[in-house]
N, C-alpha and C. Protein backbone atom coordinates (compact mmCIF):
# COMPACT_ATOMS: atom_id res chain seq x y z
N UNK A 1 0.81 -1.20 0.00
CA UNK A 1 0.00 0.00 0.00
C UNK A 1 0.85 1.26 0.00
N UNK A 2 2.44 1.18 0.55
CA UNK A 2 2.84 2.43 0.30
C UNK A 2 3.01 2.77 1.57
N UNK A 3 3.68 3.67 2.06
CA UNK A 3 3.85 4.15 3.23
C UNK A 3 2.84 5.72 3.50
N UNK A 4 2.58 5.99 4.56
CA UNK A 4 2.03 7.45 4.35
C UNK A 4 1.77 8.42 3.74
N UNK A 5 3.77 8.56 3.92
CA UNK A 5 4.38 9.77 2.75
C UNK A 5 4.06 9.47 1.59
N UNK A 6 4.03 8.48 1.20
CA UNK A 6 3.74 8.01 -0.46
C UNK A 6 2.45 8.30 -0.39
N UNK A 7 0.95 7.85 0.04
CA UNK A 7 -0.13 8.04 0.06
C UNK A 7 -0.36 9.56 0.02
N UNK A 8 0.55 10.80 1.37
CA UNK A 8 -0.08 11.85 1.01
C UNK A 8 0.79 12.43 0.01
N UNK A 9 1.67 11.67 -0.74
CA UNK A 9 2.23 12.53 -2.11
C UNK A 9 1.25 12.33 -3.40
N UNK A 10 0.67 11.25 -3.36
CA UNK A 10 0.31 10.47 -4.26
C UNK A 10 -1.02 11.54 -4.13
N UNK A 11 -1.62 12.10 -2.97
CA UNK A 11 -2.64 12.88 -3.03
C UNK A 11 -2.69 14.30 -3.38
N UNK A 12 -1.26 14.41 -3.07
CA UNK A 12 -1.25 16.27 -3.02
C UNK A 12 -1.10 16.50 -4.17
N UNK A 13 -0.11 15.50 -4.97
CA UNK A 13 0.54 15.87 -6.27
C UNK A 13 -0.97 15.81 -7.40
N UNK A 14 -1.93 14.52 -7.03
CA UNK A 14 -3.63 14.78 -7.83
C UNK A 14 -4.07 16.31 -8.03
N UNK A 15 -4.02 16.20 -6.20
CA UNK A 15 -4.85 17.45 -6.46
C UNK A 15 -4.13 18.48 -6.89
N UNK A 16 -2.83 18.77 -6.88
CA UNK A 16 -2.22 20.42 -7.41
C UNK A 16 -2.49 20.38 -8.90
N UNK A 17 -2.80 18.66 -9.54
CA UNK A 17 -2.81 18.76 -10.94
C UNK A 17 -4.12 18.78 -11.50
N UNK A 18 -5.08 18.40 -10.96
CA UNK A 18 -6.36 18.74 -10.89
C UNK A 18 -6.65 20.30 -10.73
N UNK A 19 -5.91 20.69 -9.67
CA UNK A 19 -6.57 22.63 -9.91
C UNK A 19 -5.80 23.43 -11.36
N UNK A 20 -4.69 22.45 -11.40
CA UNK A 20 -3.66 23.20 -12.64
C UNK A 20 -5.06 22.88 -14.04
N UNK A 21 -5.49 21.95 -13.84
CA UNK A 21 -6.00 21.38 -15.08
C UNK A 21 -7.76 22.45 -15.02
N UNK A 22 -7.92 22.76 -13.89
CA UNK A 22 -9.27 23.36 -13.71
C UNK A 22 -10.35 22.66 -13.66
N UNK A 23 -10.18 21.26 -13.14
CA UNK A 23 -11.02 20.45 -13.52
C UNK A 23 -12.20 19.84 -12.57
N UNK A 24 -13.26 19.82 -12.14
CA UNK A 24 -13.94 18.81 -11.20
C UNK A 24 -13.73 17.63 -11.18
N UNK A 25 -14.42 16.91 -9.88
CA UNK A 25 -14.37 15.92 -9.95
C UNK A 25 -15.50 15.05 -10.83
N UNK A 26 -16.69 15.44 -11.08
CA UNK A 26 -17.53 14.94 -12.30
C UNK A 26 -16.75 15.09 -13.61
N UNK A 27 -16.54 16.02 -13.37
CA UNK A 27 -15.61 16.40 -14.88
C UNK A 27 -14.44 15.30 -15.34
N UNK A 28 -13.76 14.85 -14.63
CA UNK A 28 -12.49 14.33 -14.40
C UNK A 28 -13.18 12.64 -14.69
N UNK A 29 -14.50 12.73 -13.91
CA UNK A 29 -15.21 10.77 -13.76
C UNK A 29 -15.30 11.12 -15.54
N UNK A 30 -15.84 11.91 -16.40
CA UNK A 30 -16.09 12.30 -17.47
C UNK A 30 -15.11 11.64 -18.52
N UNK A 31 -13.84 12.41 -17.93
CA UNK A 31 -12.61 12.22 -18.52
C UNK A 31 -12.58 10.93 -19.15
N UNK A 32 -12.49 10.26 -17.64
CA UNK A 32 -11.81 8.88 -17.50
C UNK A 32 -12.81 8.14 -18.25
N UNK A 33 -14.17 8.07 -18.34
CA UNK A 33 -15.02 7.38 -18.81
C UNK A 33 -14.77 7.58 -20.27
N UNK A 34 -14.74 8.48 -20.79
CA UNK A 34 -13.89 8.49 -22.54
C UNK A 34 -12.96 7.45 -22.31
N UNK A 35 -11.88 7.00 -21.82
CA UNK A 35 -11.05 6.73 -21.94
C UNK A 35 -11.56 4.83 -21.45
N UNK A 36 -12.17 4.83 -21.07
CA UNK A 36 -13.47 3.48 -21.01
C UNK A 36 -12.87 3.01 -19.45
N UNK A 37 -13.07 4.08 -17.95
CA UNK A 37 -12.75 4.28 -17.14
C UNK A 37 -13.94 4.49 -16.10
N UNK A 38 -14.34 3.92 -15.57
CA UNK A 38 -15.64 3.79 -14.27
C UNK A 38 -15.14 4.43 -13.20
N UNK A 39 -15.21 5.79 -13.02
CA UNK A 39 -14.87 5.88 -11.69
C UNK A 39 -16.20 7.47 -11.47
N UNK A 40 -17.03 7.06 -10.44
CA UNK A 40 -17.77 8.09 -10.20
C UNK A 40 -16.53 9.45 -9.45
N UNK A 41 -17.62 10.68 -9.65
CA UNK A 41 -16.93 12.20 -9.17
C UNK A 41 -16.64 11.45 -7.15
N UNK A 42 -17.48 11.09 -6.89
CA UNK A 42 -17.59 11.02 -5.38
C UNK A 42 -16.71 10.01 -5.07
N UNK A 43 -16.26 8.82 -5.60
CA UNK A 43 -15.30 7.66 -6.02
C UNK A 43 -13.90 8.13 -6.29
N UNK A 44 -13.84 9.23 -6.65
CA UNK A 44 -12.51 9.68 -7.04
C UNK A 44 -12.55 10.78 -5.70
N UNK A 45 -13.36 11.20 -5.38
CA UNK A 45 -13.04 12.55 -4.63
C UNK A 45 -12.24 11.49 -3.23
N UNK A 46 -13.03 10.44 -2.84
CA UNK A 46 -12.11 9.93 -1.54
C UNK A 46 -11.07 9.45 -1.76
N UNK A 47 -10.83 8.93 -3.44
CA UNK A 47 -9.56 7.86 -3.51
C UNK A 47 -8.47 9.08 -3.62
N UNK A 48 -8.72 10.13 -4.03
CA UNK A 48 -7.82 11.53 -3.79
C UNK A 48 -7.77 11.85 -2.19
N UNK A 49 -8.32 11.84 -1.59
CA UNK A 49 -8.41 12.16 0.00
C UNK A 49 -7.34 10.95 0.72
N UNK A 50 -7.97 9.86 0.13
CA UNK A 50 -7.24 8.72 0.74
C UNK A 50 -5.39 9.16 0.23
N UNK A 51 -5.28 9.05 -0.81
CA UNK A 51 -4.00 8.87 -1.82
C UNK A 51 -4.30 7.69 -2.16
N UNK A 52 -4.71 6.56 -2.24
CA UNK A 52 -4.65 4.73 -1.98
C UNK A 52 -6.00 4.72 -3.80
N UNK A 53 -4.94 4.53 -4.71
CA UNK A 53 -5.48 3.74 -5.89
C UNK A 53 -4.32 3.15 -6.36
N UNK A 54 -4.63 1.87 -7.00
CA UNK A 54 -3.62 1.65 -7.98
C UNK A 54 -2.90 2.40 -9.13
N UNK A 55 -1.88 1.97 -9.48
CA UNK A 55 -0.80 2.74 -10.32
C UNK A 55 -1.66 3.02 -11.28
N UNK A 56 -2.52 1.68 -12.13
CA UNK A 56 -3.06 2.36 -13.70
C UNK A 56 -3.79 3.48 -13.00
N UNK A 57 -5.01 3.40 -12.26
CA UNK A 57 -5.65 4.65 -12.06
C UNK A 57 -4.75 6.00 -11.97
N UNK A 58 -3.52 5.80 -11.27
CA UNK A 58 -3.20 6.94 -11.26
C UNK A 58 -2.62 7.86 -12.31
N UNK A 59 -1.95 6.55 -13.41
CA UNK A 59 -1.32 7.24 -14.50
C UNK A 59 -3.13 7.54 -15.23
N UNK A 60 -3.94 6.88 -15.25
CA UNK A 60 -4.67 7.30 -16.61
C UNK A 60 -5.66 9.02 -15.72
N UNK A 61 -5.68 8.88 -14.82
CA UNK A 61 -5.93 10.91 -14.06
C UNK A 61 -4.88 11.09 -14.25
N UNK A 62 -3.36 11.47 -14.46
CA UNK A 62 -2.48 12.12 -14.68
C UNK A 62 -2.57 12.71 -16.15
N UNK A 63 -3.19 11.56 -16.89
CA UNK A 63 -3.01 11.39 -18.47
C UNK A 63 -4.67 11.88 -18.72
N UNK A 64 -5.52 11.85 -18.03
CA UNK A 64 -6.89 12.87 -18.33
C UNK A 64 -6.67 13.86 -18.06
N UNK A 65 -6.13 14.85 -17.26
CA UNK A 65 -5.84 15.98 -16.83
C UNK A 65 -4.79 16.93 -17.84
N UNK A 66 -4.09 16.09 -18.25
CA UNK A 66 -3.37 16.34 -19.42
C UNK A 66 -1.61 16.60 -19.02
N UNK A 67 -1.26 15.72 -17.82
CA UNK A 67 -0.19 15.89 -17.44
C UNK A 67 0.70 14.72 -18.44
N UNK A 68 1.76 15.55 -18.68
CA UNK A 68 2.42 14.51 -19.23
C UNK A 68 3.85 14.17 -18.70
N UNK A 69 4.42 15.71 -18.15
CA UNK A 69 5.94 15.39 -17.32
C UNK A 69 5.38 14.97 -15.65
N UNK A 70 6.06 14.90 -15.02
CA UNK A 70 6.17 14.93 -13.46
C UNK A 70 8.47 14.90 -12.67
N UNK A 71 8.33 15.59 -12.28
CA UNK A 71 9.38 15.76 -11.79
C UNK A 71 9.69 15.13 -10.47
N UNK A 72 9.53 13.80 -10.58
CA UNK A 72 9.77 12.87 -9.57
C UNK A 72 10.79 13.28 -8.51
N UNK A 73 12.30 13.70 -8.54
CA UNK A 73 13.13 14.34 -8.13
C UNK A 73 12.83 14.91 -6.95
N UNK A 74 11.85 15.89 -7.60
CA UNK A 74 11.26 17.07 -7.22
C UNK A 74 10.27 16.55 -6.01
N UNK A 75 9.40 15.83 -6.66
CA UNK A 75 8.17 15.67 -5.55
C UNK A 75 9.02 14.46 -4.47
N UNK A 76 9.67 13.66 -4.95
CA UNK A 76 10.67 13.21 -3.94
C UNK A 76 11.40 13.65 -2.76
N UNK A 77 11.14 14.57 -2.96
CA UNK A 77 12.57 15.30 -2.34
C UNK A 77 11.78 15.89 -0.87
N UNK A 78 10.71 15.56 -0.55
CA UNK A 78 10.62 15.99 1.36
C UNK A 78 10.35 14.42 1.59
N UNK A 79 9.89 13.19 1.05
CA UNK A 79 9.64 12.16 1.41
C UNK A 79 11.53 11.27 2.00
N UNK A 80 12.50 12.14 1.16
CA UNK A 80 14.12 11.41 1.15
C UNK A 80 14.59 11.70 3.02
N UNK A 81 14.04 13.11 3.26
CA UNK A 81 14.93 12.34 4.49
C UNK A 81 13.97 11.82 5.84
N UNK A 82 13.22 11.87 5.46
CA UNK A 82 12.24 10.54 6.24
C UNK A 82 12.44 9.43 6.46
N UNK A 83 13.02 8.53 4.74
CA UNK A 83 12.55 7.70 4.38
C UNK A 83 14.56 7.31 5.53
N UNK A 84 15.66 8.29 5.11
CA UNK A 84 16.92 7.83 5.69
C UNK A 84 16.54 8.13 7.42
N UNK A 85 15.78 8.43 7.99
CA UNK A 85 15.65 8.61 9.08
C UNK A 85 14.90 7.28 9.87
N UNK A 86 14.32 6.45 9.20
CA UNK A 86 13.72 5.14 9.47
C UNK A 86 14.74 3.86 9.18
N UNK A 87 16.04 4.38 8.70
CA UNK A 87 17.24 3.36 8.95
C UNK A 87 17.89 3.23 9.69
């Protein structure tokens, strides 16, 4: 499942790309359903709250929203000394 930090990255990084994209959450179930994707607005709004979906879900909302880079590095980089502080 991921550790915390991963869960609330996995959430924050949705949602900053969701407001970048301007998008709702009906809007977004919309998306995904083009893309032949079942996920209700209210279904997505907790699995964003949670952070906790699987990888495809997460790449194909990255890829409805219209993200195509992510700077892993980047969003890495407050989870690194956590992760050396638990060794």
């Amino acid at each position: 499942m991921g550790s915390k930090q991963h869960r609330e990255l996995v959430a924050s990084t949705l949602r900053a790309e969701k407001a970048r994209a301007g998008a709702t959450f009906g809007e977004l179930s919309e998306r995904l359903k083009a893309c032949g994707i079942q996920q209700s607005g209210n279904n997505l709004k907790s699995k964003f709250a949670r952070g906790q979906m699987d990888a495809g879900l997460f790449l194909a909302i990255l890829d409805a929203l219209g993200v195509r880079t992510l700077d892993l590095p980047d969003l890495l980089k407050d989870i690194e000394p956590r992760r050396n502080q638990n060794r």
